[in-house]
C-alpha atoms as a PDB file:
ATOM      1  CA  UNK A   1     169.471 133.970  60.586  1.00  0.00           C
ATOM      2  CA  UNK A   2     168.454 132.078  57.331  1.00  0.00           C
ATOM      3  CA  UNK A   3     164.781 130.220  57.418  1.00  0.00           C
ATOM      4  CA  UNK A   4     163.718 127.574  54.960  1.00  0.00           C
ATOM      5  CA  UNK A   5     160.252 125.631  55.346  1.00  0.00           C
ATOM      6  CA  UNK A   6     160.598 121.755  54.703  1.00  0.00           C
ATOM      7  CA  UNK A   7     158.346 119.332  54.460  1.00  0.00           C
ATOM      8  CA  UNK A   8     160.477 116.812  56.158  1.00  0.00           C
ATOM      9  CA  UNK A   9     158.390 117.312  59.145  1.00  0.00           C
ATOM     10  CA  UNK A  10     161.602 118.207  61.220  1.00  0.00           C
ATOM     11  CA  UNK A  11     163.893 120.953  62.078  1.00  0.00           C
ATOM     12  CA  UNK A  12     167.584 120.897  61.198  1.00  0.00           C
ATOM     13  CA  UNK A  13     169.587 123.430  62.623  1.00  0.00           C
ATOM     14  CA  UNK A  14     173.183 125.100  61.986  1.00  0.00           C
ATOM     15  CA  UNK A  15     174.624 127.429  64.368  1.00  0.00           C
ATOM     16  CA  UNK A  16     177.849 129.509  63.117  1.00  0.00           C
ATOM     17  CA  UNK A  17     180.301 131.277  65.382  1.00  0.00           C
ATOM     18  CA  UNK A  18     183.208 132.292  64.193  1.00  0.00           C
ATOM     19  CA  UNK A  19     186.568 132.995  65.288  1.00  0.00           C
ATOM     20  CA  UNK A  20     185.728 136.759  66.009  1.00  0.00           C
ATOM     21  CA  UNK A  21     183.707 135.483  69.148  1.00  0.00           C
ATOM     22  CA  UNK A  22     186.713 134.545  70.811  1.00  0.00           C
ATOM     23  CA  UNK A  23     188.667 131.109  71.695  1.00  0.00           C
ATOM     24  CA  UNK A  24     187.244 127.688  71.412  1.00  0.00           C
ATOM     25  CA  UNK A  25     185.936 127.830  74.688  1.00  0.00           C
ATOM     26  CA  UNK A  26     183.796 130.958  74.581  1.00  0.00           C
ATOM     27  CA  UNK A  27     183.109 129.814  70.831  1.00  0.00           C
ATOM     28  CA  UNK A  28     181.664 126.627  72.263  1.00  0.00           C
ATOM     29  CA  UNK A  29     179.497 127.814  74.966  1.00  0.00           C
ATOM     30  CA  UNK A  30     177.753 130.279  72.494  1.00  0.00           C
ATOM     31  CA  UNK A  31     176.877 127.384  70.365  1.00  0.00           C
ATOM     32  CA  UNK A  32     175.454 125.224  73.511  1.00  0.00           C
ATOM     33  CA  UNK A  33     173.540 128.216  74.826  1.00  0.00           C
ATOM     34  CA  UNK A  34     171.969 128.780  71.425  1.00  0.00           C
ATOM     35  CA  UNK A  35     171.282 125.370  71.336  1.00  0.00           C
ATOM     36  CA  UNK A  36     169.322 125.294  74.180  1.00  0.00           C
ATOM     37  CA  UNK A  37     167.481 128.272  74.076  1.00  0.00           C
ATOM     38  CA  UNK A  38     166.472 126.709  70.131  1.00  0.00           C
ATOM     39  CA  UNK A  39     165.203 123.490  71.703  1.00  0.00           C
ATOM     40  CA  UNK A  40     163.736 125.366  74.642  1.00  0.00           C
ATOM     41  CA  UNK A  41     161.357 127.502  72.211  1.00  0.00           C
ATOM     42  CA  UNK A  42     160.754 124.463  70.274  1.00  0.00           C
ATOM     43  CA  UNK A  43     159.298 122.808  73.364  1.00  0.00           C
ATOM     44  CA  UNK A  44     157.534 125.749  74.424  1.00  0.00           C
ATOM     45  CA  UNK A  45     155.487 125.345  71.126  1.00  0.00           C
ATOM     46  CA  UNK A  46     154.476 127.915  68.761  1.00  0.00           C
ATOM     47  CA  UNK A  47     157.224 127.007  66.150  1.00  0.00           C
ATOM     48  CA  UNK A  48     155.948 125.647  62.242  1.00  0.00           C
ATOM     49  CA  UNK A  49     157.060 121.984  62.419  1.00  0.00           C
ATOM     50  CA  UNK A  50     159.246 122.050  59.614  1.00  0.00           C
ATOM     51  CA  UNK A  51     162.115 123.903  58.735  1.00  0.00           C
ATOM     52  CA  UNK A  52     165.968 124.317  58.260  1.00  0.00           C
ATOM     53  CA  UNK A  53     167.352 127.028  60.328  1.00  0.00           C
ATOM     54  CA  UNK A  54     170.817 128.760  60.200  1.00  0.00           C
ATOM     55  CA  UNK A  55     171.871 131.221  62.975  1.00  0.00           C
ATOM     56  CA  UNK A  56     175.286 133.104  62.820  1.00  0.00           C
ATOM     57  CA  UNK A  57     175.763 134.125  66.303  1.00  0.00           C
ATOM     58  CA  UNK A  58     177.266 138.025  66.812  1.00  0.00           C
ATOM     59  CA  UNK A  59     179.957 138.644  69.353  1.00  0.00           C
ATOM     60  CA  UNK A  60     177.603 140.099  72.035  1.00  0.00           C
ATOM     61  CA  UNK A  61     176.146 136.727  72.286  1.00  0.00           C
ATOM     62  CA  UNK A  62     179.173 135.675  74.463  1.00  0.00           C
ATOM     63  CA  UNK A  63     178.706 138.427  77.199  1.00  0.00           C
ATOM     64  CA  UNK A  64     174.843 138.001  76.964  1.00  0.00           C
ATOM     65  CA  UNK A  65     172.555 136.368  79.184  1.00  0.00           C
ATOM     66  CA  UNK A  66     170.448 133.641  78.108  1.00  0.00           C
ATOM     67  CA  UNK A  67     167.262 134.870  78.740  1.00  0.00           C
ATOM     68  CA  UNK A  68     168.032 137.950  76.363  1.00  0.00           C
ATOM     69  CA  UNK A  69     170.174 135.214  73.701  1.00  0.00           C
ATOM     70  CA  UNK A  70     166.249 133.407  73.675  1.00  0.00           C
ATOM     71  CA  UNK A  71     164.704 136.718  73.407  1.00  0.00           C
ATOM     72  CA  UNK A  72     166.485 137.175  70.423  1.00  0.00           C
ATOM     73  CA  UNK A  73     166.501 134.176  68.625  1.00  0.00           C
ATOM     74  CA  UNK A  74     162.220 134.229  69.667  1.00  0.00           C
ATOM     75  CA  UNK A  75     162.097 137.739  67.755  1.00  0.00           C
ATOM     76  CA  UNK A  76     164.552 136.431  64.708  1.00  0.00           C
ATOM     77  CA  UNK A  77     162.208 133.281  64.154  1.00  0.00           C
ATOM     78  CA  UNK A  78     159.102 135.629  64.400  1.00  0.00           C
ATOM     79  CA  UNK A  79     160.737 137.873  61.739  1.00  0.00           C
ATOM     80  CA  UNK A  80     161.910 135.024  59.465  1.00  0.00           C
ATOM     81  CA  UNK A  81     158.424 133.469  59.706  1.00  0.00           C
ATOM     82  CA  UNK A  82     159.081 130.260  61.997  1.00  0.00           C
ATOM     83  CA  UNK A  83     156.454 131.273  64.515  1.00  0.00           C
ATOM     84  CA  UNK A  84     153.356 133.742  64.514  1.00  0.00           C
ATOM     85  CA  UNK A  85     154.302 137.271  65.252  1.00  0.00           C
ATOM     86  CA  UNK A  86     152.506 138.115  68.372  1.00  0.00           C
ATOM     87  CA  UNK A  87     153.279 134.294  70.176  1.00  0.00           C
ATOM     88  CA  UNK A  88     154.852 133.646  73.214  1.00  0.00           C
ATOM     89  CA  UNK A  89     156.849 130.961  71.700  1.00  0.00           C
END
């Protein structure tokens, strides 16, 4: 995951998976999932207001569930600096 803090006052967001996922289809469902659980932690709150976000998904994100894929991307954002450490965003 790459962070960078805008002042834009939004969040723009590029999610990578790449061919070693597997076919479009799995390739495609990765990206919605990730998707959601991104926009679900943004409306949970928590998040800085402003920043541009890359995530390069892994290949266990396609067997994983989605409440560990927002686990993960909640602990990645911590450790890049998107949200405090010790939220529950």
């Amino acid at each position: 995951m790459r962070l960078r803090e805008t002042r834009t006052g939004e969040v723009r967001v590029a999610i990578v998976v790449s061919r070693k996922i597997g076919k479009a289809v799995v390739r495609n469902r990765v990206r919605r999932r990730l998707r959601e659980a991104l926009l679900a932690l943004l409306r949970e709150g928590g998040l800085k207001p402003s920043f541009d976000v890359m995530i390069v998904a892994r290949p266990s994100a396609a067997e994983a569930p989605y409440a560990d894929l927002k686990a993960s991307l909640r602990t990645a954002l911590a450790r890049a600096g998107a949200a405090p450490a010790g939220s529950s965003a």
